[in-house]
N, C-alpha and C. Protein backbone atom coordinates (compact mmCIF):
# COMPACT_ATOMS: atom_id res chain seq x y z
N UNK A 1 12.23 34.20 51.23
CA UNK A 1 12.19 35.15 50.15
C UNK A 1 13.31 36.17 50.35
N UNK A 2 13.98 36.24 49.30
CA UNK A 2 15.34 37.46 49.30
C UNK A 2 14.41 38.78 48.40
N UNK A 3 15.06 39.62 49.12
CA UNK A 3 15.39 40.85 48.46
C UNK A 3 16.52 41.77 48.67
N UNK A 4 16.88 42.06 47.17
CA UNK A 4 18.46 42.69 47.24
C UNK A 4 18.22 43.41 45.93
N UNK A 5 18.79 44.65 46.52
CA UNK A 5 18.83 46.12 45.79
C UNK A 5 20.07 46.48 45.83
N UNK A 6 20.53 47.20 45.05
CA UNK A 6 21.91 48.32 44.50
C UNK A 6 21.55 49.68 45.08
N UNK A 7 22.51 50.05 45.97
CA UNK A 7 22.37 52.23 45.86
C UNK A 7 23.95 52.38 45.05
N UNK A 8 23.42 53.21 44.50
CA UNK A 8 24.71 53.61 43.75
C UNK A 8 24.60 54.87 44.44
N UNK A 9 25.96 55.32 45.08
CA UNK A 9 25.92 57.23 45.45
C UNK A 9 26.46 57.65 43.76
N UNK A 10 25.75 58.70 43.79
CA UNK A 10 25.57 59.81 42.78
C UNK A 10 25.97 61.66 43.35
N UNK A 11 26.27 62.36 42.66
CA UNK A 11 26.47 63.69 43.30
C UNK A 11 24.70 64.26 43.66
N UNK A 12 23.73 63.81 42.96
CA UNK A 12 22.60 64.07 43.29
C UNK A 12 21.47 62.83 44.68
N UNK A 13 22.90 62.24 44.93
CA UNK A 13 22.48 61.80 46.13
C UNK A 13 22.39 59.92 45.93
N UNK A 14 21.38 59.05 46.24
CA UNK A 14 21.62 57.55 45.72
C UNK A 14 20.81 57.45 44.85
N UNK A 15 20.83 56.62 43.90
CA UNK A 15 20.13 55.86 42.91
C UNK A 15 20.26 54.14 43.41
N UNK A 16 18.85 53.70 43.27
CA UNK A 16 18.53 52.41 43.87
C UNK A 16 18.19 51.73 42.27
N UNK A 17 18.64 50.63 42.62
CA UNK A 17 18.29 49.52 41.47
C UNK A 17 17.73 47.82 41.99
N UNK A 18 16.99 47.60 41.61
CA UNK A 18 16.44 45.74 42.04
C UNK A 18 17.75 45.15 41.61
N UNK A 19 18.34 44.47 42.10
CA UNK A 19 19.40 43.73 42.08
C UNK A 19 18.76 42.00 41.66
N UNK A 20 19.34 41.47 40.62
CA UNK A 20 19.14 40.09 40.02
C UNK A 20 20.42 38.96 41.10
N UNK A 21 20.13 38.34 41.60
CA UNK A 21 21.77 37.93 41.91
C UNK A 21 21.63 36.15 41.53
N UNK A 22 20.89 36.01 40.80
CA UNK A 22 20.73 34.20 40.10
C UNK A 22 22.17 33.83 39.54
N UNK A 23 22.68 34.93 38.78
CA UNK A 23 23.85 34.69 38.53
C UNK A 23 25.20 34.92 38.84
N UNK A 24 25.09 34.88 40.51
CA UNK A 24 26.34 35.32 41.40
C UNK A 24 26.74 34.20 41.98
N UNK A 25 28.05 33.96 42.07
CA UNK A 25 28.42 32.95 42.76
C UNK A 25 29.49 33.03 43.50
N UNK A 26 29.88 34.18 43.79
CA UNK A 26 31.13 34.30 44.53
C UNK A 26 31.44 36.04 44.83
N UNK A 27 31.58 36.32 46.23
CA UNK A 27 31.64 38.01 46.30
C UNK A 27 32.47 38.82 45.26
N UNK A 28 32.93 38.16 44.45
CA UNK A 28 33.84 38.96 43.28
C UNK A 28 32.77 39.39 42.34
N UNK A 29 32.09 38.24 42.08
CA UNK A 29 30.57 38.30 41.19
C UNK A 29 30.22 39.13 41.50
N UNK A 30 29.78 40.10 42.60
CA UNK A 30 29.06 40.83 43.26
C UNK A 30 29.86 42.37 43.18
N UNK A 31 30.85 42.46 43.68
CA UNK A 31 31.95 43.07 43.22
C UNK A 31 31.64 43.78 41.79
N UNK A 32 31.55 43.20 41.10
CA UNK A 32 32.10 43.35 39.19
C UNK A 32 30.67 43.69 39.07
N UNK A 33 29.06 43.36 39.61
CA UNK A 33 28.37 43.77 39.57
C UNK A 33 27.81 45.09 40.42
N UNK A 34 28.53 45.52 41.07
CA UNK A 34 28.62 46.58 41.85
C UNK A 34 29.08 47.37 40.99
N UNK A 35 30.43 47.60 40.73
CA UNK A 35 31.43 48.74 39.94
C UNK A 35 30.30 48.68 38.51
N UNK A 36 29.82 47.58 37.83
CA UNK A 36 29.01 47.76 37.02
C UNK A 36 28.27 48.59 36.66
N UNK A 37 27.56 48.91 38.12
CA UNK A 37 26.35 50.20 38.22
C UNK A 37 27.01 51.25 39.24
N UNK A 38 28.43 51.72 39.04
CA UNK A 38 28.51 52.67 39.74
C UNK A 38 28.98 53.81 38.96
N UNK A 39 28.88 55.11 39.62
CA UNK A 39 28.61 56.39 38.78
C UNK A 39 30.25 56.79 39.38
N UNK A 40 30.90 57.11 38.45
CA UNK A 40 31.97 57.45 38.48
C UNK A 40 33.57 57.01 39.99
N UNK A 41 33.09 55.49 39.31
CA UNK A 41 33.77 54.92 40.80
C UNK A 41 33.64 54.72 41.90
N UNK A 42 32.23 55.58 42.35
CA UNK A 42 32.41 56.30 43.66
C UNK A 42 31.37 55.00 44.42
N UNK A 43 31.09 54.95 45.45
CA UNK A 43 30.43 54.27 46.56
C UNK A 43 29.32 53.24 46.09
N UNK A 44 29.02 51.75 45.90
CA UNK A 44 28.11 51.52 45.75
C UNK A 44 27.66 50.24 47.05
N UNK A 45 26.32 50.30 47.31
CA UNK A 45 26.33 49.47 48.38
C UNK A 45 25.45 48.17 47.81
N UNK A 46 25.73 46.95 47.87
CA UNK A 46 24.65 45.86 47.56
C UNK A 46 23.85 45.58 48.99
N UNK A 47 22.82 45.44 49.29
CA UNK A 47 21.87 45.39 50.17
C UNK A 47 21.29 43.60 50.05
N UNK A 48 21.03 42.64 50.88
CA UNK A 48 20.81 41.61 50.83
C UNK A 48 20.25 41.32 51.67
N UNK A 49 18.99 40.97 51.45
CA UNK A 49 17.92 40.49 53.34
C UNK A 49 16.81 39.51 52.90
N UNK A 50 17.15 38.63 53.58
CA UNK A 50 16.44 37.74 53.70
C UNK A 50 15.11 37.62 54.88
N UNK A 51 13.71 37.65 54.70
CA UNK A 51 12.98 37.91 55.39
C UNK A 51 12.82 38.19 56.70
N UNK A 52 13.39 39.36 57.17
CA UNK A 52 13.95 39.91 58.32
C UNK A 52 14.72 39.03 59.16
N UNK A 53 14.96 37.81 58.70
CA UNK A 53 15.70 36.89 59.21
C UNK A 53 17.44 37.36 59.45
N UNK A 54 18.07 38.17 58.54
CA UNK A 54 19.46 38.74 58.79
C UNK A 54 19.88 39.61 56.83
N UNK A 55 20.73 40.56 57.37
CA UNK A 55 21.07 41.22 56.25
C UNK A 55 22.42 41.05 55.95
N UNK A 56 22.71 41.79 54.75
CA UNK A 56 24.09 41.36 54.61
C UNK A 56 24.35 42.91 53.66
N UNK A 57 25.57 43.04 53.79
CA UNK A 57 25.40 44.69 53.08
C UNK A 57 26.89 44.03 52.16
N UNK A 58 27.37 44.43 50.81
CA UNK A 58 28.73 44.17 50.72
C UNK A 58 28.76 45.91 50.16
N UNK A 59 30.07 46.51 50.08
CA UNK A 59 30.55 47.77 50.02
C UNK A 59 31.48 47.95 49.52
N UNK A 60 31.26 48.24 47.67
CA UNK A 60 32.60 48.19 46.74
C UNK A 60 32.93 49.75 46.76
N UNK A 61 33.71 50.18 46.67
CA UNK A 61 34.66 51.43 46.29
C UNK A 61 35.34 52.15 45.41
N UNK A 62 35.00 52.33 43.90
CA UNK A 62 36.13 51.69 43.32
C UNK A 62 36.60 50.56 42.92
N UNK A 63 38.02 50.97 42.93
CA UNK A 63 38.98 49.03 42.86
C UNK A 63 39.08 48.41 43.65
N UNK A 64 38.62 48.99 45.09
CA UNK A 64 39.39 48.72 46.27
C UNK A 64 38.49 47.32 46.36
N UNK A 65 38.92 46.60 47.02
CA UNK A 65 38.54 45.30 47.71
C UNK A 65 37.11 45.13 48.57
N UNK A 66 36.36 44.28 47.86
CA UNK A 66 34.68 44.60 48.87
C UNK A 66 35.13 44.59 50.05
N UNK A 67 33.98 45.47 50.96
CA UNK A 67 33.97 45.30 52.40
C UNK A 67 32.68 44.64 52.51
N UNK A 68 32.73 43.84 53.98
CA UNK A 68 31.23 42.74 53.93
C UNK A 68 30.60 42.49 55.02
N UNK A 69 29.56 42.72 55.64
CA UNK A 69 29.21 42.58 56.66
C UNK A 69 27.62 41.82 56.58
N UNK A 70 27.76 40.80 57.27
CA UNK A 70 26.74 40.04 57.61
C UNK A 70 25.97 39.85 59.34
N UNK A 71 24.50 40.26 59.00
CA UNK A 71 24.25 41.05 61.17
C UNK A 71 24.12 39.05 61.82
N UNK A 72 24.19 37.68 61.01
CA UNK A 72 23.86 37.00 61.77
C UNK A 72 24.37 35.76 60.89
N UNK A 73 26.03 35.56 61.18
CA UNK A 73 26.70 34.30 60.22
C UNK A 73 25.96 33.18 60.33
N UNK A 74 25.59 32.94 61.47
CA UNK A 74 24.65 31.28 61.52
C UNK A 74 23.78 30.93 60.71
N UNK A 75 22.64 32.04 60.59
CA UNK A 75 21.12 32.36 59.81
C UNK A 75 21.43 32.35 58.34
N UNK A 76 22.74 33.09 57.79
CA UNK A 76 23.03 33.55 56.82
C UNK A 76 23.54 32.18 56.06
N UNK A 77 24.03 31.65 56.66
CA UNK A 77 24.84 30.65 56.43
C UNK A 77 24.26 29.24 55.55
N UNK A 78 22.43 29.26 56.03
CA UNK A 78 21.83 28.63 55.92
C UNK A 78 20.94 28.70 54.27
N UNK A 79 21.74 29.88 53.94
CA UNK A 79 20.52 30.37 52.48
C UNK A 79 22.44 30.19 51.47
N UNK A 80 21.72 29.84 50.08
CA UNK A 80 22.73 30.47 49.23
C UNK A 80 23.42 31.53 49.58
N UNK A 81 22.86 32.80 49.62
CA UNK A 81 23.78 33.78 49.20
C UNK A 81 24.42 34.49 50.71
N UNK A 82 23.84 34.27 51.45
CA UNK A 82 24.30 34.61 52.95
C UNK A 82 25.43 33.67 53.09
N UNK A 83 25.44 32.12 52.53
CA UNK A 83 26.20 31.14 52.63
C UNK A 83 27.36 32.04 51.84
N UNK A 84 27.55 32.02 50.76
CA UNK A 84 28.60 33.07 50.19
C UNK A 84 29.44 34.17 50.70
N UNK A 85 28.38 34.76 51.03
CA UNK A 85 28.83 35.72 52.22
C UNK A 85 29.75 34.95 53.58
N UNK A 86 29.36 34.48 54.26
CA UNK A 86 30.16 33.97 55.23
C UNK A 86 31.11 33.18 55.08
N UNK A 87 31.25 31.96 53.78
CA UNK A 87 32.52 31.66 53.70
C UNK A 87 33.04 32.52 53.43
N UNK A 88 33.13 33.52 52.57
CA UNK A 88 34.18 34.55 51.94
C UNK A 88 34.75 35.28 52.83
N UNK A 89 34.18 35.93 53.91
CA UNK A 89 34.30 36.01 55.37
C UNK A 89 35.33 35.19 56.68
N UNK A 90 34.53 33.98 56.31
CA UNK A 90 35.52 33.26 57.31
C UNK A 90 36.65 32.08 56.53
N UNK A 91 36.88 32.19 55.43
CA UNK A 91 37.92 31.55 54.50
C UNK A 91 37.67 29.88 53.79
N UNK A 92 36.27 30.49 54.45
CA UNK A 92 35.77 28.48 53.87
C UNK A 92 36.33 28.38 52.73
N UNK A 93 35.72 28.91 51.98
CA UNK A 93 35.62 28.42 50.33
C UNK A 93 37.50 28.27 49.95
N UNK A 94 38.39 28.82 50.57
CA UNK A 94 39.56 28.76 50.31
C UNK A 94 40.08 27.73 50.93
N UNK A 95 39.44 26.87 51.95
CA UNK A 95 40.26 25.46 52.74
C UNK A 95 40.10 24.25 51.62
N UNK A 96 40.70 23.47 51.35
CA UNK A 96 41.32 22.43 50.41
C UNK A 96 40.50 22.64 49.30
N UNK A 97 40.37 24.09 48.78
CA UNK A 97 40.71 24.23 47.34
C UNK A 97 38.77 23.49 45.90
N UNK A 98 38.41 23.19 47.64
CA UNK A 98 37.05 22.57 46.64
C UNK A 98 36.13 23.74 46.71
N UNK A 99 35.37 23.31 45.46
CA UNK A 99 34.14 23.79 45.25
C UNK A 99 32.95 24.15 45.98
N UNK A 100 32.18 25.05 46.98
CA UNK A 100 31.40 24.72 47.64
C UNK A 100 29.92 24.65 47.11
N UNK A 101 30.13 23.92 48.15
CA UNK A 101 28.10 23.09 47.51
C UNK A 101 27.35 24.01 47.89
N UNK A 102 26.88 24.98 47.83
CA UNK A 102 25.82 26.09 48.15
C UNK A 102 24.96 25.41 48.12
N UNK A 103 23.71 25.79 49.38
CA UNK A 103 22.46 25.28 49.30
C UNK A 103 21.68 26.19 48.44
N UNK A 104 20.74 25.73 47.59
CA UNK A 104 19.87 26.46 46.63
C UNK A 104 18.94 27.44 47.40
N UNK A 105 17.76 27.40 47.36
CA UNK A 105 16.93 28.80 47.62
C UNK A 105 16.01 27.77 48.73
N UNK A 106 15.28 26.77 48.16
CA UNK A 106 15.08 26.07 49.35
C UNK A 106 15.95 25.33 50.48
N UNK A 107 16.85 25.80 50.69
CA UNK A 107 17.92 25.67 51.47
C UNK A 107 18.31 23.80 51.28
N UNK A 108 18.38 23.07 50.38
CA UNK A 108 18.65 22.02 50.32
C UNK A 108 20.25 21.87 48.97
N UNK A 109 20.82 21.22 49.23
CA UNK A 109 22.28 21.18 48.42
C UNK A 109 21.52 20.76 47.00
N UNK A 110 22.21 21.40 45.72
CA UNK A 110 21.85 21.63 44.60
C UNK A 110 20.62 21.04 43.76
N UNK A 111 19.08 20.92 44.67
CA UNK A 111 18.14 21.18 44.52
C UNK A 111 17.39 20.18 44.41
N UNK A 112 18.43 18.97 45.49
CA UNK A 112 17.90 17.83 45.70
C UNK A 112 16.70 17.79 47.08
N UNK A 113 15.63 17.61 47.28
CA UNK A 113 15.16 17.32 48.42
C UNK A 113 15.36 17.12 49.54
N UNK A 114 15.28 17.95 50.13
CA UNK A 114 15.50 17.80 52.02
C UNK A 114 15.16 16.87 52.79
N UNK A 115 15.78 15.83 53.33
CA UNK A 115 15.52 14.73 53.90
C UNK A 115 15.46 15.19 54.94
N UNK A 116 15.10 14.50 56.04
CA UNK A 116 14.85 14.70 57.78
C UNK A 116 16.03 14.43 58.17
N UNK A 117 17.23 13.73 57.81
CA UNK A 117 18.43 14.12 58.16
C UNK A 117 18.83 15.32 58.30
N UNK A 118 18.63 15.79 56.69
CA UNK A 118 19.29 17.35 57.02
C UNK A 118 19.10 18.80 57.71
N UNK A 119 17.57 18.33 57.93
CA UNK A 119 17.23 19.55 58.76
C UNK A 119 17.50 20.94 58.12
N UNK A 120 17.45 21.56 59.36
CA UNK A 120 18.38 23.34 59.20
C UNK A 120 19.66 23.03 59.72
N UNK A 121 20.46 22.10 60.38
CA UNK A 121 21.46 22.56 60.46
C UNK A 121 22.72 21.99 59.33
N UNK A 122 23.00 22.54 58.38
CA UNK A 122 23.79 22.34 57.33
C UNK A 122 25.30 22.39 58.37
N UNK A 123 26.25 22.12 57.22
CA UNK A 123 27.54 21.76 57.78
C UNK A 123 28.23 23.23 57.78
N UNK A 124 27.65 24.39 56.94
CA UNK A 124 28.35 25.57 57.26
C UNK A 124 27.30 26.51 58.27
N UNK A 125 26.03 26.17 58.43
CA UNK A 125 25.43 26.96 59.43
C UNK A 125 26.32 26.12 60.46
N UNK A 126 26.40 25.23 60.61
CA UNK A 126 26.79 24.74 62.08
C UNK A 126 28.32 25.43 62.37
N UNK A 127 29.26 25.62 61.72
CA UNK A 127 30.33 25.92 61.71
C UNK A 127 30.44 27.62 61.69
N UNK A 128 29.55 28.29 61.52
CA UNK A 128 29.13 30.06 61.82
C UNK A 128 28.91 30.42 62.74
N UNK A 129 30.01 31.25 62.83
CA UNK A 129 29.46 32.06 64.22
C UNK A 129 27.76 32.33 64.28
N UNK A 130 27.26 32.87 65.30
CA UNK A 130 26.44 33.08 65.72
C UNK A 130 26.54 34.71 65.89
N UNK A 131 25.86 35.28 65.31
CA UNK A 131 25.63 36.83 65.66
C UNK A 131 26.86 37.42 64.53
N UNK A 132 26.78 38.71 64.37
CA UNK A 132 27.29 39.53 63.08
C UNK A 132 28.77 39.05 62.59
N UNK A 133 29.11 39.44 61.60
CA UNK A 133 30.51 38.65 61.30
C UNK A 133 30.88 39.95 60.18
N UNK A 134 32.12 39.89 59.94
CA UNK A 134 32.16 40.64 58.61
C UNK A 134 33.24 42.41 59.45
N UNK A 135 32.86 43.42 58.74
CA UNK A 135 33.41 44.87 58.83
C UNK A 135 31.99 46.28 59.10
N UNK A 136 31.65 45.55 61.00
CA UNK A 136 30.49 46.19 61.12
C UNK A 136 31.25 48.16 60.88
N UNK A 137 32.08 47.95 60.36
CA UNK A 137 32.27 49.96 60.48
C UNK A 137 32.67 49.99 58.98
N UNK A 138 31.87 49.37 58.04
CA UNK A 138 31.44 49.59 56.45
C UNK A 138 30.74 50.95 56.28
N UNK A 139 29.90 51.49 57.29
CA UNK A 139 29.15 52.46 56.62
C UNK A 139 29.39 53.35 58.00
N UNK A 140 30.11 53.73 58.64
CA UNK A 140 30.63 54.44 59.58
C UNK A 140 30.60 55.89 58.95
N UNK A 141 31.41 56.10 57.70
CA UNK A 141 31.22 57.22 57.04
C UNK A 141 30.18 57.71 56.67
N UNK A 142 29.10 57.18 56.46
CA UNK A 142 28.19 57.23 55.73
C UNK A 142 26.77 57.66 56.47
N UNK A 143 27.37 57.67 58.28
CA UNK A 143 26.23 57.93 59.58
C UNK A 143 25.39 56.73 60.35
N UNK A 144 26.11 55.31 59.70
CA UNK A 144 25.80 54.27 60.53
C UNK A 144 26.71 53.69 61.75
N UNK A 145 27.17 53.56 62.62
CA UNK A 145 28.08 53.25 63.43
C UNK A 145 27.99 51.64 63.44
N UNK A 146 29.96 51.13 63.86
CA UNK A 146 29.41 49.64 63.52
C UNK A 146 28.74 49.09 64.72
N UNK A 147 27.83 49.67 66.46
CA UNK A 147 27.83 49.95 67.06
C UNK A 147 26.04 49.70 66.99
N UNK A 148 25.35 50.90 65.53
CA UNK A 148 24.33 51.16 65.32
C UNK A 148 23.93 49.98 64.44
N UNK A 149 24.61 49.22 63.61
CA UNK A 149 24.76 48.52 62.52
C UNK A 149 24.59 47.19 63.51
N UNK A 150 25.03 46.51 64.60
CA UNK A 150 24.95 45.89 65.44
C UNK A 150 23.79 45.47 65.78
N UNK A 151 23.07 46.42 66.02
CA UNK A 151 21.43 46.73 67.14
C UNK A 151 20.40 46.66 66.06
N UNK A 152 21.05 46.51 64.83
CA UNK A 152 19.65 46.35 64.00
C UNK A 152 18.76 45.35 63.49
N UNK A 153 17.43 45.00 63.78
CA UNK A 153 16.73 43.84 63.12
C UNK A 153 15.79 44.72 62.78
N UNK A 154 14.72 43.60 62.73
CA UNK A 154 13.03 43.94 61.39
C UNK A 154 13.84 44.26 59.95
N UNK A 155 13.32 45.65 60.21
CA UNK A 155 13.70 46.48 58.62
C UNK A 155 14.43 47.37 58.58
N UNK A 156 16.07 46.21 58.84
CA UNK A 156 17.32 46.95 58.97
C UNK A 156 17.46 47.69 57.78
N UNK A 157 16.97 47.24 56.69
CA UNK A 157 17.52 47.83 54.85
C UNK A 157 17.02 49.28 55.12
N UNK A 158 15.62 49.58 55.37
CA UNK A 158 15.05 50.23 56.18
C UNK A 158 15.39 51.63 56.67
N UNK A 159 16.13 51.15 57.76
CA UNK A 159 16.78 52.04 58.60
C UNK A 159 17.96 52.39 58.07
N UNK A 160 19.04 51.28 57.62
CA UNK A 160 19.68 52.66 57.04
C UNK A 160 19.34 53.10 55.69
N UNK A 161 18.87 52.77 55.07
CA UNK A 161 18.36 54.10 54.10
C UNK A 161 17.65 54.93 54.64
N UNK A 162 17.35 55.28 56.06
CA UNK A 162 16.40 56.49 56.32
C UNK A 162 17.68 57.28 56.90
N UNK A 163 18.72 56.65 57.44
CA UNK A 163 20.06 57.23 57.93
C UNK A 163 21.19 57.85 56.58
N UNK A 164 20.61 56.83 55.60
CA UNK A 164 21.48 57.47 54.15
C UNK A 164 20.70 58.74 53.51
N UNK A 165 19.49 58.87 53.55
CA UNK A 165 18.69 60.03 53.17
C UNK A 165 18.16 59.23 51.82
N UNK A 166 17.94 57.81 51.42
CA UNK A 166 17.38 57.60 50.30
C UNK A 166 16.10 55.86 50.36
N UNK A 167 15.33 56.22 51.20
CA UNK A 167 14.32 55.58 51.70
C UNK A 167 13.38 55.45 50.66
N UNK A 168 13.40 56.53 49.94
CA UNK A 168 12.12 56.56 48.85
C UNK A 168 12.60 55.75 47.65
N UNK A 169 13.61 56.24 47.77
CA UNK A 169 14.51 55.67 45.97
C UNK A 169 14.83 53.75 46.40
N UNK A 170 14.96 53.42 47.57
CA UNK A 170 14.97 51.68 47.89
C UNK A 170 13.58 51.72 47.77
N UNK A 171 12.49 52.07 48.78
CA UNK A 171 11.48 51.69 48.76
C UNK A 171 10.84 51.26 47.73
N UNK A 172 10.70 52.10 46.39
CA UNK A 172 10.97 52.33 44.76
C UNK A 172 11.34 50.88 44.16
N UNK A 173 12.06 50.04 44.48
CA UNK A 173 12.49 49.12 44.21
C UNK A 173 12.51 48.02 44.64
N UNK A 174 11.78 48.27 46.06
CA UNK A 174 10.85 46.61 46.71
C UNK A 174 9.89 46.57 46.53
């Protein structure tokens, strides 16, 4: 089970939104849906966690170029949208120019049945690092260290929204 929320910073502090992401397919997607819901350019964070299993934060700015951090490429690797996340990360989706086969939500390639061949280990979990990947000093400004951002499991979303000052306004929205 995913859950993924929007903070938009605001001058009156964050505004949280339930995030839809059925129709994302690529961190640009995510991107364009970020700046979408942001209040005058300024900071918006997409939040992505998959049952305390690993999170994934992406961090638009503006125009500027997402920043992306994922706490566990292997784990991530194994779901749709964590899968997204880590090629974009480690340049998969850009090696010979093909299409990638994302596994759907039951982690099986486009929503064919999981044979006992395939197991959990898919061809891009196997090829993921193991342990965080990405720009752990995304929210450095913000009072997370990439250090603190490192050390986090359970209910990382959690923690840093109790470090952002807007715990109530996510909570609100799971």
């Amino acid at each position: 089970m995913y859950f993924a929320a929007m903070l938009a910073r605001t001058e009156d502090g964050w505004e949280a939104s339930d995030t839809e992401l059925d129709n994302v397919e690529t961190l640009s997607d995510i991107a364009d849906l970020a700046r979408d819901n942001a209040v005058d350019d300024d900071t918006v964070l997409v939040l992505i966690e998959q049952e305390d299993t690993w999170f994934g934060i992406v961090r638009v700015d503006g125009e500027d170029d997402p920043r992306v951090y994922v706490s566990n490429a292997a784990l991530a690797a194994r779901s749709s949208y964590g899968a997204m996340l880590v090629d974009e990360l480690t340049g998969r989706d850009e090696e010979g120019g093909e299409e990638l086969g994302l596994p759907d939500l039951d982690g099986t390639e486009d929503g064919e049945p999981e044979t006992e061949e395939d197991g959990d280990d898919t061809a891009a979990a196997e090829a993921a690092p193991f342990g965080p990947l990405g720009d752990d000093g995304l929210l450095t400004d913000l009072g997370v260290s990439g250090k603190e951002l490192q050390s986090l499991n359970g209910d990382a979303l959690g923690e840093i929204a109790d470090v952002l000052g807007c715990t109530e306004v996510l909570e609100a929205v799971r």
